[in-house]
N, C-alpha and C. Protein backbone atom coordinates (compact mmCIF):
# COMPACT_ATOMS: atom_id res chain seq x y z
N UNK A 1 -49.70 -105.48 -47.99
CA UNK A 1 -48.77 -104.85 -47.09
C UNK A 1 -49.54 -104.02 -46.08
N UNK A 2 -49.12 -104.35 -44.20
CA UNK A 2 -49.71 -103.09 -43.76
C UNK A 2 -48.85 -102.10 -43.16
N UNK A 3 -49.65 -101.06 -42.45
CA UNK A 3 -48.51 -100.43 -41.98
C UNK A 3 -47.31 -100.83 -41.15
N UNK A 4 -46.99 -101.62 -40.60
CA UNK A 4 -46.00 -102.44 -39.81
C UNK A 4 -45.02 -102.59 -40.62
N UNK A 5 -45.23 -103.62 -41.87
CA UNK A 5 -44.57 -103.99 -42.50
C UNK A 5 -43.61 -102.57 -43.27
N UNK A 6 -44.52 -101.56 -44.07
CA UNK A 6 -44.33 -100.10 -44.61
C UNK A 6 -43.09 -99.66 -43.35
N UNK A 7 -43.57 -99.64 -42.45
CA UNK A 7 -42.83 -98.59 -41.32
C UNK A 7 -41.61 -99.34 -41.50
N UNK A 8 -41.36 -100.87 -40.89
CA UNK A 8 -40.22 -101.26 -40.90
C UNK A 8 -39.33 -101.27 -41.95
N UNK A 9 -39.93 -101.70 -43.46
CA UNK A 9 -39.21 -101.08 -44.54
C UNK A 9 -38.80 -100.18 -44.66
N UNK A 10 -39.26 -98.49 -44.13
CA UNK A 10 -38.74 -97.51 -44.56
C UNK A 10 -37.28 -97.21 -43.54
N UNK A 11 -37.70 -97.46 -42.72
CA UNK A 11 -36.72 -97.59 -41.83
C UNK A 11 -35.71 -98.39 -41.97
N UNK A 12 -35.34 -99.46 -42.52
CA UNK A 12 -34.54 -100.43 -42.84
C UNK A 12 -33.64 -100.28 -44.00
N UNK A 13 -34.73 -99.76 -45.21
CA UNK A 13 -34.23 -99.05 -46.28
C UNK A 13 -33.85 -97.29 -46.88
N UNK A 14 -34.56 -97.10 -46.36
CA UNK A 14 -34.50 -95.30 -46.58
C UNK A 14 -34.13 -94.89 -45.56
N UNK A 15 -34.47 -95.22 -44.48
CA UNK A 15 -33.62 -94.10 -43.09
C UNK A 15 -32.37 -94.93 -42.40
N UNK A 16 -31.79 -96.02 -42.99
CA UNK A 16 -30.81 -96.66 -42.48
C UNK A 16 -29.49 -95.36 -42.27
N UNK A 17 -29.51 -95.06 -43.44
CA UNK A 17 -28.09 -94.14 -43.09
C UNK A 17 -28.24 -93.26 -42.08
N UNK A 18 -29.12 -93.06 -41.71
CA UNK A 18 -28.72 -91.77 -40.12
C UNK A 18 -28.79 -93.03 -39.18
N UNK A 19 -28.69 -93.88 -39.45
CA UNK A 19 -28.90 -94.86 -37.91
C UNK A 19 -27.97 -94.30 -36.95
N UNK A 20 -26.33 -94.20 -37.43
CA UNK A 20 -25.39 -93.89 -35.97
C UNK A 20 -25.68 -92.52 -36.32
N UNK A 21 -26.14 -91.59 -36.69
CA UNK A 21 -25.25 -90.12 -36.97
C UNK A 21 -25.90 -89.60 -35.48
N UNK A 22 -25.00 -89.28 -35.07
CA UNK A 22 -25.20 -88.43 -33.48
C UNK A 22 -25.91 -87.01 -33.91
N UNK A 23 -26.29 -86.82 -35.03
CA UNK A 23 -26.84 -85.43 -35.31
C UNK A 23 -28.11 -85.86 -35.69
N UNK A 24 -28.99 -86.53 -35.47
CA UNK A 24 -30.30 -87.07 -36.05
C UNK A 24 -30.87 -88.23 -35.60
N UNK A 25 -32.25 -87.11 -35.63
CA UNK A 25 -33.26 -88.09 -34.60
C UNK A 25 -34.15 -88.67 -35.33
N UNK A 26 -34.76 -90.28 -34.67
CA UNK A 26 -35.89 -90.71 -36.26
C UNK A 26 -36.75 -90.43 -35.33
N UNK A 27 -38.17 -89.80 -35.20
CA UNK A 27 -38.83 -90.14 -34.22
C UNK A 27 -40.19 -90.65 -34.62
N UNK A 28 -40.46 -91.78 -34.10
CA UNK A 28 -42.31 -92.00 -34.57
C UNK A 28 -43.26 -91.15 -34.23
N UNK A 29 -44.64 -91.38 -34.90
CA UNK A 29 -45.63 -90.35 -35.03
C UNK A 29 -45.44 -89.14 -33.75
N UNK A 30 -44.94 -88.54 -34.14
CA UNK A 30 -44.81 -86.96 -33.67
C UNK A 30 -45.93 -85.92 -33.83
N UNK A 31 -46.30 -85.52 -32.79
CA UNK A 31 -47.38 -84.58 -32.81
C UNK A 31 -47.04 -83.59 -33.35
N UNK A 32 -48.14 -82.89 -34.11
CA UNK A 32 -47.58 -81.47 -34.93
C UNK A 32 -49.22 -80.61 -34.49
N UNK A 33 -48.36 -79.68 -33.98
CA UNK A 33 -49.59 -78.26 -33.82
C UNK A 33 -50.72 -78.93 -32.68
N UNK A 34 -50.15 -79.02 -31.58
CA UNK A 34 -51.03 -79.25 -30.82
C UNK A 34 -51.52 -80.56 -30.68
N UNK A 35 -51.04 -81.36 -31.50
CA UNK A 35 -51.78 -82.97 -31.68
C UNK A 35 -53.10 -82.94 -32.36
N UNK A 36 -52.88 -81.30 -33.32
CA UNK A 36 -53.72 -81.68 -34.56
C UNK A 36 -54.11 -82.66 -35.39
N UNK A 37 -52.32 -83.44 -35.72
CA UNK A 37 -51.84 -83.92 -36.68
C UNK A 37 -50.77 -84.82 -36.11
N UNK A 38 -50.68 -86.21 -36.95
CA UNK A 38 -49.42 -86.68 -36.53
C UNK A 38 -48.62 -87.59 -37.14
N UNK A 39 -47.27 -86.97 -37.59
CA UNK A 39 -46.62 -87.44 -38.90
C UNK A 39 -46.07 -88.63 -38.57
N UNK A 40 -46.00 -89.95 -39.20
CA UNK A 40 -45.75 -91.10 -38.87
C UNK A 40 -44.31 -91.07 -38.65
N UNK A 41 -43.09 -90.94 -39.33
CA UNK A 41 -41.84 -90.30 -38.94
C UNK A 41 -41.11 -89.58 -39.50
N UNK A 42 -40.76 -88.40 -38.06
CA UNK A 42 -39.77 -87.58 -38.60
C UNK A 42 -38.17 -87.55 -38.22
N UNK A 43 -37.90 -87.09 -39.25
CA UNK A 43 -36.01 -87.16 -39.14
C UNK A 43 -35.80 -85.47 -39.10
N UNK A 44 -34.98 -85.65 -37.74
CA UNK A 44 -34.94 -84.18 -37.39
C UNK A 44 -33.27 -84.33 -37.41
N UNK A 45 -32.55 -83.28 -38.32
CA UNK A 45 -31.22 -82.96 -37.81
C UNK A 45 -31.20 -81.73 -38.89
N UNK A 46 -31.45 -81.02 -38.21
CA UNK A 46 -31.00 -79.10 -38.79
C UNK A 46 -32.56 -78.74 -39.48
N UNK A 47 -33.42 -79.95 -40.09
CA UNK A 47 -34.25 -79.34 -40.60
C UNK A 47 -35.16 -80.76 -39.95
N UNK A 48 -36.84 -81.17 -40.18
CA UNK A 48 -37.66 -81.75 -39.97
C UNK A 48 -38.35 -82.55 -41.33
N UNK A 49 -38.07 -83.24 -41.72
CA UNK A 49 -38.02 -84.14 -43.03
C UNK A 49 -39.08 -85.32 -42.20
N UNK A 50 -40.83 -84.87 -42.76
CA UNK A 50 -41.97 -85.90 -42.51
C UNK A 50 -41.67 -87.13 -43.34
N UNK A 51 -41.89 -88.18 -43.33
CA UNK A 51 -42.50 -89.21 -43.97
C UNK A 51 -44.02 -90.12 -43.22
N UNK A 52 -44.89 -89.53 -44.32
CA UNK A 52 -45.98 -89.96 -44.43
C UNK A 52 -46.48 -91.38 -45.26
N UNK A 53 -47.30 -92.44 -44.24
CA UNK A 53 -46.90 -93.57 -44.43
C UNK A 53 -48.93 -93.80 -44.72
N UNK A 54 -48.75 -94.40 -46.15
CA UNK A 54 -50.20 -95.03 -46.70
C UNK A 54 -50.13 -96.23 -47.44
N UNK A 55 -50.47 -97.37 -46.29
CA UNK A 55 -50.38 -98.50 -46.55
C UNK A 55 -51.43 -99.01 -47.77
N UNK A 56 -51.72 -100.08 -48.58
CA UNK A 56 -52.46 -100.34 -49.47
C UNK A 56 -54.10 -100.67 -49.26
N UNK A 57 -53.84 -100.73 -46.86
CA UNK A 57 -54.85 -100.99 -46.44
C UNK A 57 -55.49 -99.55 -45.95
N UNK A 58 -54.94 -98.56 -46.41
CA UNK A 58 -55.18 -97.66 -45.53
C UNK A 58 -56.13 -96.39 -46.90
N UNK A 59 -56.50 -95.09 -46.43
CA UNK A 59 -57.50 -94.61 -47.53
C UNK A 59 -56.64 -93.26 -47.46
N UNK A 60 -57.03 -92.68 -48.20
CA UNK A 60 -56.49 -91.22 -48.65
C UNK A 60 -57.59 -90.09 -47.94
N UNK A 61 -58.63 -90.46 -47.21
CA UNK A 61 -59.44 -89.64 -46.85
C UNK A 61 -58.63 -88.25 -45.89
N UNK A 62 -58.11 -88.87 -44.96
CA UNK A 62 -57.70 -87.87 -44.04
C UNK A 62 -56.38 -86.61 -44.91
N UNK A 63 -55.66 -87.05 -45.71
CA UNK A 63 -54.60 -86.00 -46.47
C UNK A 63 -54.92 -85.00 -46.95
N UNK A 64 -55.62 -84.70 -47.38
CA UNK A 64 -55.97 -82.88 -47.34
C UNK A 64 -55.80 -82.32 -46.36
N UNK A 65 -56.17 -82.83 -44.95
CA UNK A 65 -56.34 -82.30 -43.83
C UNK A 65 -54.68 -82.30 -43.26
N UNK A 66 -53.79 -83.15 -43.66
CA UNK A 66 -52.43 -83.96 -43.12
C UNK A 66 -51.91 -83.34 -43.86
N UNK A 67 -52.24 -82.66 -45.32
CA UNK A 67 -51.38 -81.73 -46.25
C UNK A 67 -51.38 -80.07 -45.58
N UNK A 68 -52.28 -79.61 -44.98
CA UNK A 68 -52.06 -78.58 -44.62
C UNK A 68 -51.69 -78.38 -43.69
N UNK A 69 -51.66 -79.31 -42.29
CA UNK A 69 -50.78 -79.24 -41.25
C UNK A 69 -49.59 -79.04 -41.67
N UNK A 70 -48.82 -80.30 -42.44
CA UNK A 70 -47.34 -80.70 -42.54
C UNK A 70 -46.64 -79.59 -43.35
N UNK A 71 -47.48 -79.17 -43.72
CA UNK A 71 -47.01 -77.96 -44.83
C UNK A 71 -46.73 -76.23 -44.11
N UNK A 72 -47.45 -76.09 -43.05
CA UNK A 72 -47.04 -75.64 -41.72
C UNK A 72 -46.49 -75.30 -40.88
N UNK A 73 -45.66 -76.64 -40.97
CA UNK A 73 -44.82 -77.25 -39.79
C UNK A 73 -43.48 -77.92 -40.08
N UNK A 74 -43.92 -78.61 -40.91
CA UNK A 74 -42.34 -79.57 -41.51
C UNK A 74 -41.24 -78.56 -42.71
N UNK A 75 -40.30 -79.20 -42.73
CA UNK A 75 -39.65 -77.98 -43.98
C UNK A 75 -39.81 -79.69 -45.02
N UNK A 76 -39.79 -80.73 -44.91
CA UNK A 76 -39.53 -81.26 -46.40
C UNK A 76 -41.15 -82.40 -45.74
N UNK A 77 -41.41 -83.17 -47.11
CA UNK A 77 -42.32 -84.47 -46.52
C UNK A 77 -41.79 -85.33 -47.33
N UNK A 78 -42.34 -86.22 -46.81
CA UNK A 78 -42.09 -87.83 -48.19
C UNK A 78 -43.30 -88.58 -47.79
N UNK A 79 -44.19 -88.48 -48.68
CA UNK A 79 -45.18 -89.67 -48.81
C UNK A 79 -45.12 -90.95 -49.59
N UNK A 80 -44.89 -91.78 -48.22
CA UNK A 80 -45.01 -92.99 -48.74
C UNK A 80 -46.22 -94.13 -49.00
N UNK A 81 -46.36 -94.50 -50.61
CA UNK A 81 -47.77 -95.03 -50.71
C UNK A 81 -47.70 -96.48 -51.48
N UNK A 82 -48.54 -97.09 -51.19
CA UNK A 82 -48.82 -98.44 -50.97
C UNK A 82 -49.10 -97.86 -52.84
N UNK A 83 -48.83 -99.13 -53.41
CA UNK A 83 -48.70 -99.36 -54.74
C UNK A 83 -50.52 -98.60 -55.43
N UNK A 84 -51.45 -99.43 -54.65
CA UNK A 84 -52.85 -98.50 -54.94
C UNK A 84 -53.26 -97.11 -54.95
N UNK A 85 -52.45 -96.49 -54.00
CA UNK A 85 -52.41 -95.13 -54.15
C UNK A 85 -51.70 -93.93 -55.16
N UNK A 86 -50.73 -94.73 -55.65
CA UNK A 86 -50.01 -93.50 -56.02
C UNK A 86 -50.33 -92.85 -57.12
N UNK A 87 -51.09 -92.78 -58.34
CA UNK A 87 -51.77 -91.94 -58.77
C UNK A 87 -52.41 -91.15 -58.33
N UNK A 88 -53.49 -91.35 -57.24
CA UNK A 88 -54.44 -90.18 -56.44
C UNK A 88 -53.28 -89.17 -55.50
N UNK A 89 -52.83 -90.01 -54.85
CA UNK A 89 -51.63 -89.43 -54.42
C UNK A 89 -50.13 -87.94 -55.07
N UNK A 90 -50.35 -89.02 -56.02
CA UNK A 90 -49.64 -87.60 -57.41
C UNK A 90 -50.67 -86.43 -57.58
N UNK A 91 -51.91 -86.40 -57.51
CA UNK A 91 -53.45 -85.48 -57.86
C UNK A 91 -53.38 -84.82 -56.62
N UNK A 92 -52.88 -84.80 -55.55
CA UNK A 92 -53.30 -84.27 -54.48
C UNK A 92 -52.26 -83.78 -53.57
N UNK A 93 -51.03 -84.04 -53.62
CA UNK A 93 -50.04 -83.50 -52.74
C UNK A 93 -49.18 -82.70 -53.43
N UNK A 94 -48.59 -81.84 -53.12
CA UNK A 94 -47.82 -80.26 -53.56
C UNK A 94 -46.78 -80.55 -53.95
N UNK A 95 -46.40 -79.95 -55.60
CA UNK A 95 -45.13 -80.55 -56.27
C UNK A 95 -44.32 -80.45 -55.61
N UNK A 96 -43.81 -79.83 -53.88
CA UNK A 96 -42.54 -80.05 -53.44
C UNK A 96 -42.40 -81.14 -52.45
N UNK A 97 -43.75 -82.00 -52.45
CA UNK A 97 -43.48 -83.20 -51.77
C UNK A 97 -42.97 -84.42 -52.23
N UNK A 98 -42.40 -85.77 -51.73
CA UNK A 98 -41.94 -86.40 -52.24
C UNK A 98 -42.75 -86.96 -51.94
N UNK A 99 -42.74 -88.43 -53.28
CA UNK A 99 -43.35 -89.91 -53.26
C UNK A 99 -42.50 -90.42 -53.24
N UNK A 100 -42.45 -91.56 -52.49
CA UNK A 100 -42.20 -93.15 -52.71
C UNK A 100 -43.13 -93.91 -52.64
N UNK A 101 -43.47 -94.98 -53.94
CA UNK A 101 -44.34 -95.80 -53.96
C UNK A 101 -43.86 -97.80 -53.62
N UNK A 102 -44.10 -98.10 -52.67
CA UNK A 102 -43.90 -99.57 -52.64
C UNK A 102 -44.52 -100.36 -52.57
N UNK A 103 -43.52 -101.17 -53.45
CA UNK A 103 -44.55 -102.54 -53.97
C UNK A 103 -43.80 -104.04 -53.10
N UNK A 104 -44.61 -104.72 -53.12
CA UNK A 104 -44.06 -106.33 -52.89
C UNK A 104 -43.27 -106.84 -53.73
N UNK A 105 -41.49 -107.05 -53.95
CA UNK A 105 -41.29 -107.82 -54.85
C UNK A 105 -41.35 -109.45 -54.87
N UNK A 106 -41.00 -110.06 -56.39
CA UNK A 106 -40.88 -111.57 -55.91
C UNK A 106 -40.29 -112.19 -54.49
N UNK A 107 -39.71 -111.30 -54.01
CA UNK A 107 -39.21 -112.19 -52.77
C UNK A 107 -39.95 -111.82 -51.69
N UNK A 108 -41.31 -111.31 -51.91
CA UNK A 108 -42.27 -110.52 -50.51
C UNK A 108 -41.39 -109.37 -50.21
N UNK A 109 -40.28 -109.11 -49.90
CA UNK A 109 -39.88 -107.68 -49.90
C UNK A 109 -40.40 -107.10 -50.34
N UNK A 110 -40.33 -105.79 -49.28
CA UNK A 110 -40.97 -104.67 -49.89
C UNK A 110 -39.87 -103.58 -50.71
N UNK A 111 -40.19 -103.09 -52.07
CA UNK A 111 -39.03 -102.28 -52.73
C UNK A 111 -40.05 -101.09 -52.54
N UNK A 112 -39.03 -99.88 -52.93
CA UNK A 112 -39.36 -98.46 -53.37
C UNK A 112 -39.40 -98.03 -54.45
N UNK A 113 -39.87 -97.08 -55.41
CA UNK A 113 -39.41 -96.46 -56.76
C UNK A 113 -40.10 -94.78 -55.95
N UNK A 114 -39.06 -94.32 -56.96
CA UNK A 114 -39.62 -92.77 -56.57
C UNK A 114 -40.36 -92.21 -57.64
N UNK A 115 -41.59 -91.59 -56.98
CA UNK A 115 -42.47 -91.41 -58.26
C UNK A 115 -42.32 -90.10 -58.54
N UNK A 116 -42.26 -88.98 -57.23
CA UNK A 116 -42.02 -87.70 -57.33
C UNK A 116 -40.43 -87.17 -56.27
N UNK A 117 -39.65 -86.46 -56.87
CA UNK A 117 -38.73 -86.24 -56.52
C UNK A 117 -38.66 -85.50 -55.12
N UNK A 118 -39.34 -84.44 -54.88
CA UNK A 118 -39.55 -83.80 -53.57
C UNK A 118 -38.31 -82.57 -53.45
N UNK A 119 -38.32 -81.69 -52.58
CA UNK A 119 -37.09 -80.70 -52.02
C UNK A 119 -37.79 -80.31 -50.80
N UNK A 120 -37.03 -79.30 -50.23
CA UNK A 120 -37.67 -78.46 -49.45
C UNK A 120 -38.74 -78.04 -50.08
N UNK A 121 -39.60 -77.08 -48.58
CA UNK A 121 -40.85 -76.07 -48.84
C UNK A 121 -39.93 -74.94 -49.47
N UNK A 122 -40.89 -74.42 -50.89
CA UNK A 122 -40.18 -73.02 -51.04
C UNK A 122 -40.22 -72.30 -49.71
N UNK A 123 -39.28 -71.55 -49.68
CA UNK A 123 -39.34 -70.81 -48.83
C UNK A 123 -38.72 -70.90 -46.93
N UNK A 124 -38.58 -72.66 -47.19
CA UNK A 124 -37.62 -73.12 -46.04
C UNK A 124 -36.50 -72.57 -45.92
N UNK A 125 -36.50 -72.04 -44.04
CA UNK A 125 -34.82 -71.96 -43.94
C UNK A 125 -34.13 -72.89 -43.98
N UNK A 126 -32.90 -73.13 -44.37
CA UNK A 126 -32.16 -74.13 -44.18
C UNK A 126 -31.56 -74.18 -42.95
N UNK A 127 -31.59 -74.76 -41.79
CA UNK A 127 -31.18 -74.73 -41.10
C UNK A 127 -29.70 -75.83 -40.73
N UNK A 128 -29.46 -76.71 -41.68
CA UNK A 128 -29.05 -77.82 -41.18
C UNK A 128 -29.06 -78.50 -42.31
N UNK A 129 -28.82 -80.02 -42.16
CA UNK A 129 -28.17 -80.33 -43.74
C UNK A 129 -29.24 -81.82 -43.51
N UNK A 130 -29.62 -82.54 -44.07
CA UNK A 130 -30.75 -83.74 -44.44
C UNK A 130 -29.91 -84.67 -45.28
């Protein structure tokens, strides 16, 4: 799976329901802090909900660096990881982030399972409803 494929899945499957909502925006890689950093997509309506996208082709090197931006800046994340990652992935990102891990099923579709549940950042205002 690469990222193409990842992006369009999540979008197809996980962010389908805000498709019409006139209160929410999906937006692709969005600069954060200057174009420090840049979260593959965010869903903005009252609050800023990252999803972070790690394809099976892609490495875990840069996320330490992508964990302390988003953590910053965003009030929720969701990392999404290619079936190879998600153990290291569980070792390294902050119990209030979310996983989704996807795999290829028999039909080449790509499915989800949730490995870590996620919420807000302690300490987020709520501004708005997700």
């Amino acid at each position: 799976m690469n990222e193409y494929q990842l992006r369009s899945a999540v979008k197809r499957k996980i962010l389908a329901r805000y498709e019409n909502d006139p209160n929410t925006r999906i937006l692709d890689e969005l600069g954060l802090r200057h174009g420090a950093a840049r979260i593959d997509i965010a869903v903005v309506n009252g609050i800023v909900h990252g999803y972070e996208l790690k394809s099976d082709a892609d490495n875990l090197k840069r996320l330490p660096r992508q964990i302390q931006i988003y953590d910053s800046v965003l009030d929720k994340v969701t990392l999404v990881v290619g079936s190879r990652h998600a153990k290291e992935a569980e070792r390294m990102v902050p119990p209030w982030w979310g996983i989704k891990v996807a795999a290829i099923g028999g039909s080449r579709w790509l499915r989800f399972r949730r490995c870590q549940k996620g919420d807000e950042k302690p300490g987020a205002r709520r501004r708005g409803r997700l």
